[in-house]
Protein backbone atom coordinates (compact mmCIF):
# COMPACT_ATOMS: atom_id res chain seq x y z
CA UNK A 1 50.04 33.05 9.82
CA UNK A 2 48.67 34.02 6.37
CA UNK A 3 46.57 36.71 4.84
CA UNK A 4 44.63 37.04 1.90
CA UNK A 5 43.30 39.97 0.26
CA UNK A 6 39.42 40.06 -0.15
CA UNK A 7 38.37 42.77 -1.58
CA UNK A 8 39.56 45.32 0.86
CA UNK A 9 39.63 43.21 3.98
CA UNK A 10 42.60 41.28 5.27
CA UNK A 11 41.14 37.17 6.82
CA UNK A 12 43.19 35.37 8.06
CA UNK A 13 43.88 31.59 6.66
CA UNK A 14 43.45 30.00 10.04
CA UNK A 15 39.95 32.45 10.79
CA UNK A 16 38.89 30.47 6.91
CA UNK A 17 39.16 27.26 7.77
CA UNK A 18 37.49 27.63 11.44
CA UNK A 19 34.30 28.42 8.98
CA UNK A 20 32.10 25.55 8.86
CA UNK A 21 29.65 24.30 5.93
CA UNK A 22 25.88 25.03 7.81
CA UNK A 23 24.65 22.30 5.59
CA UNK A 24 27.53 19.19 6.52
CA UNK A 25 24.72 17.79 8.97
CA UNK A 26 22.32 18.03 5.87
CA UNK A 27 24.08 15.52 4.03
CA UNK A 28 24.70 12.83 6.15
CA UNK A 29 23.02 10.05 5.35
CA UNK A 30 22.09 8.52 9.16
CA UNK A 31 20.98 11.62 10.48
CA UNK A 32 17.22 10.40 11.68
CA UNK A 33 15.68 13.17 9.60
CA UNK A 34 12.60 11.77 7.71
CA UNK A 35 13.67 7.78 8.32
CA UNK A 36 10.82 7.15 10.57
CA UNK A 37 8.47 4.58 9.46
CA UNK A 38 4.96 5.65 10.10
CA UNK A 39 2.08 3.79 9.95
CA UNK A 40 -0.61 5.51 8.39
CA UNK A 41 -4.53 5.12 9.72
CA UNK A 42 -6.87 6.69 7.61
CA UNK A 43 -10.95 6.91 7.41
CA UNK A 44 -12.76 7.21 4.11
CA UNK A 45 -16.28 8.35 4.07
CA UNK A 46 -17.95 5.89 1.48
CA UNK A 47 -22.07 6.50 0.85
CA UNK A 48 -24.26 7.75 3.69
CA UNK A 49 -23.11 6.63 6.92
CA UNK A 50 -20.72 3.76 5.67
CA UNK A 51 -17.10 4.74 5.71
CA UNK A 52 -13.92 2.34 5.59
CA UNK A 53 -10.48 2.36 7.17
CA UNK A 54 -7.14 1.51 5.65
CA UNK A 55 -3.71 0.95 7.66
CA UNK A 56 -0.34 1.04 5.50
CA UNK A 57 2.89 1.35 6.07
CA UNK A 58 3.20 -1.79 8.53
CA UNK A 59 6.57 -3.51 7.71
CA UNK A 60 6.61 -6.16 5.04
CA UNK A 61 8.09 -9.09 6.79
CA UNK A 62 4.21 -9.15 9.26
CA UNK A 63 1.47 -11.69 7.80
CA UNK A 64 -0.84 -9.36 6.82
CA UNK A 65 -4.23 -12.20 6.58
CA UNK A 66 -3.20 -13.01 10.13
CA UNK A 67 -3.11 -8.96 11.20
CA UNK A 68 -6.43 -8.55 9.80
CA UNK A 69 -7.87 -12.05 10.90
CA UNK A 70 -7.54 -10.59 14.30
CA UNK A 71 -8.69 -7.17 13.92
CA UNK A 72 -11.82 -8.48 11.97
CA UNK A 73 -12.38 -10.94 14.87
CA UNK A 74 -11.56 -8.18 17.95
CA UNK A 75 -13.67 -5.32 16.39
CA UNK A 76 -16.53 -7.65 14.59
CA UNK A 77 -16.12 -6.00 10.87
CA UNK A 78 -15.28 -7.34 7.91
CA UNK A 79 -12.09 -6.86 6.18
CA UNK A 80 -9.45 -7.12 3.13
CA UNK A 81 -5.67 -6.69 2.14
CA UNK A 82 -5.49 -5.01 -1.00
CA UNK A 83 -2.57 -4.64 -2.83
CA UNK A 84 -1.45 -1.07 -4.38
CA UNK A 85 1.38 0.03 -7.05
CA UNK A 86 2.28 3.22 -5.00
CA UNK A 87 1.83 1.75 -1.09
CA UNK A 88 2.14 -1.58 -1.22
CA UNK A 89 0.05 -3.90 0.90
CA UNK A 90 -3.32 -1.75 2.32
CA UNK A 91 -5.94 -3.18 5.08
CA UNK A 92 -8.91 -2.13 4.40
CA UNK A 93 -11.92 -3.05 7.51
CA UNK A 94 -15.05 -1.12 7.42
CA UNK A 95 -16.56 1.12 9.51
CA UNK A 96 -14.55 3.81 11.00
CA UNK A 97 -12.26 1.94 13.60
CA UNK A 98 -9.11 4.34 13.71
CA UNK A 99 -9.09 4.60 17.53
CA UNK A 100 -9.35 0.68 17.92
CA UNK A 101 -6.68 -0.42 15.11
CA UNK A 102 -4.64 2.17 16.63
CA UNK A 103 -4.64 0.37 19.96
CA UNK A 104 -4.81 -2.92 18.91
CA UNK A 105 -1.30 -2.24 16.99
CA UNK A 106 0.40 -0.61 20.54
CA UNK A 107 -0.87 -3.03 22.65
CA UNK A 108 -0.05 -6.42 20.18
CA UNK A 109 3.55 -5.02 20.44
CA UNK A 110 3.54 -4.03 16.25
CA UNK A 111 3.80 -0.73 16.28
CA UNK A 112 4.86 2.21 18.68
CA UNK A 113 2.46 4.70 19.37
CA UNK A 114 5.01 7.61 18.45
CA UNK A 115 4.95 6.28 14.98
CA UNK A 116 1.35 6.01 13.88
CA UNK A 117 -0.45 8.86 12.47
CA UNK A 118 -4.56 8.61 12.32
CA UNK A 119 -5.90 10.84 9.74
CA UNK A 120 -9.87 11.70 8.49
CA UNK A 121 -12.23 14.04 10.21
C-alpha cells in the first residue's frame, strides 16, 4: 500500500484511484441527454384575428406536400412548405390549428406525443 504526502495529510494510492471524475457521464457521447428530436408547433398572431401555424422539426426523409395535402384537406385551411436557412423545411397552415396538427401527427403514426412541443398563447 502507498502513501503520499498532501499537504499535511497522508491518502492512500488505492483511496485515489477509487475517486471518480463526476463529469465521465458528461462526456459520453450516447448518453440521451438533449438527442431528442422534437417537433415544434407554434402559433403566430398575424393582423386582427388571423394568426398562422408552423410545424418543424419533422424528419427529412417524410414528403412534406403530401403531410400538408392532408392536413389542409382534414382541417379545411390553406397551407405552404416554406423553406428556411436556420430550420429547414417549415409548414405553415393558417388559422390557429395547434391542437389538431398535434393529433393528426400521433394518430397518422409520425410523431410520438412525448416529442412534440406546442408553443403560443
Amino acid at each position: 500500500m502507498l502513501f503520499i504526502l498532501h499537504g499535511n495529510l497522508f491518502i492512500s494510492l488505492n483511496l485515489l484511484l477509487l475517486v471518480s471524475d463526476p463529469f465521465a457521464d458528461a462526456n459520453v457521447e450516447d448518453s440521451g441527454a438533449g438527442t431528442k428530436e422534437y417537433v415544434h408547433i407554434r402559433v403566430q398572431q398575424r393582423n386582427g384575428r388571423k394568426s398562422l401555424t408552423t410545424v418543424q422539426g419533422l424528419k427529412k426523409e417524410y414528403s412534406y406536400t403530401k403531410i400538408l395535402k392532408d392536413l389542409k384537406k382534414e382541417f379545411c385551411c390553406n397551407g405552404t412548405v416554406v423553406q428556411d436557412s436556420e430550420l429547414g423545411q417549415v409548414i405553415q397552415l393558417q388559422g390557429d390549428q395547434r391542437k389538431n396538427v398535434s393529433t393528426f401527427l400521433v394518430q397518422a403514426g409520425l410523431v410520438k406525443k412525448d416529442n412534440i412541443k406546442i408553443h403560443g398563447f
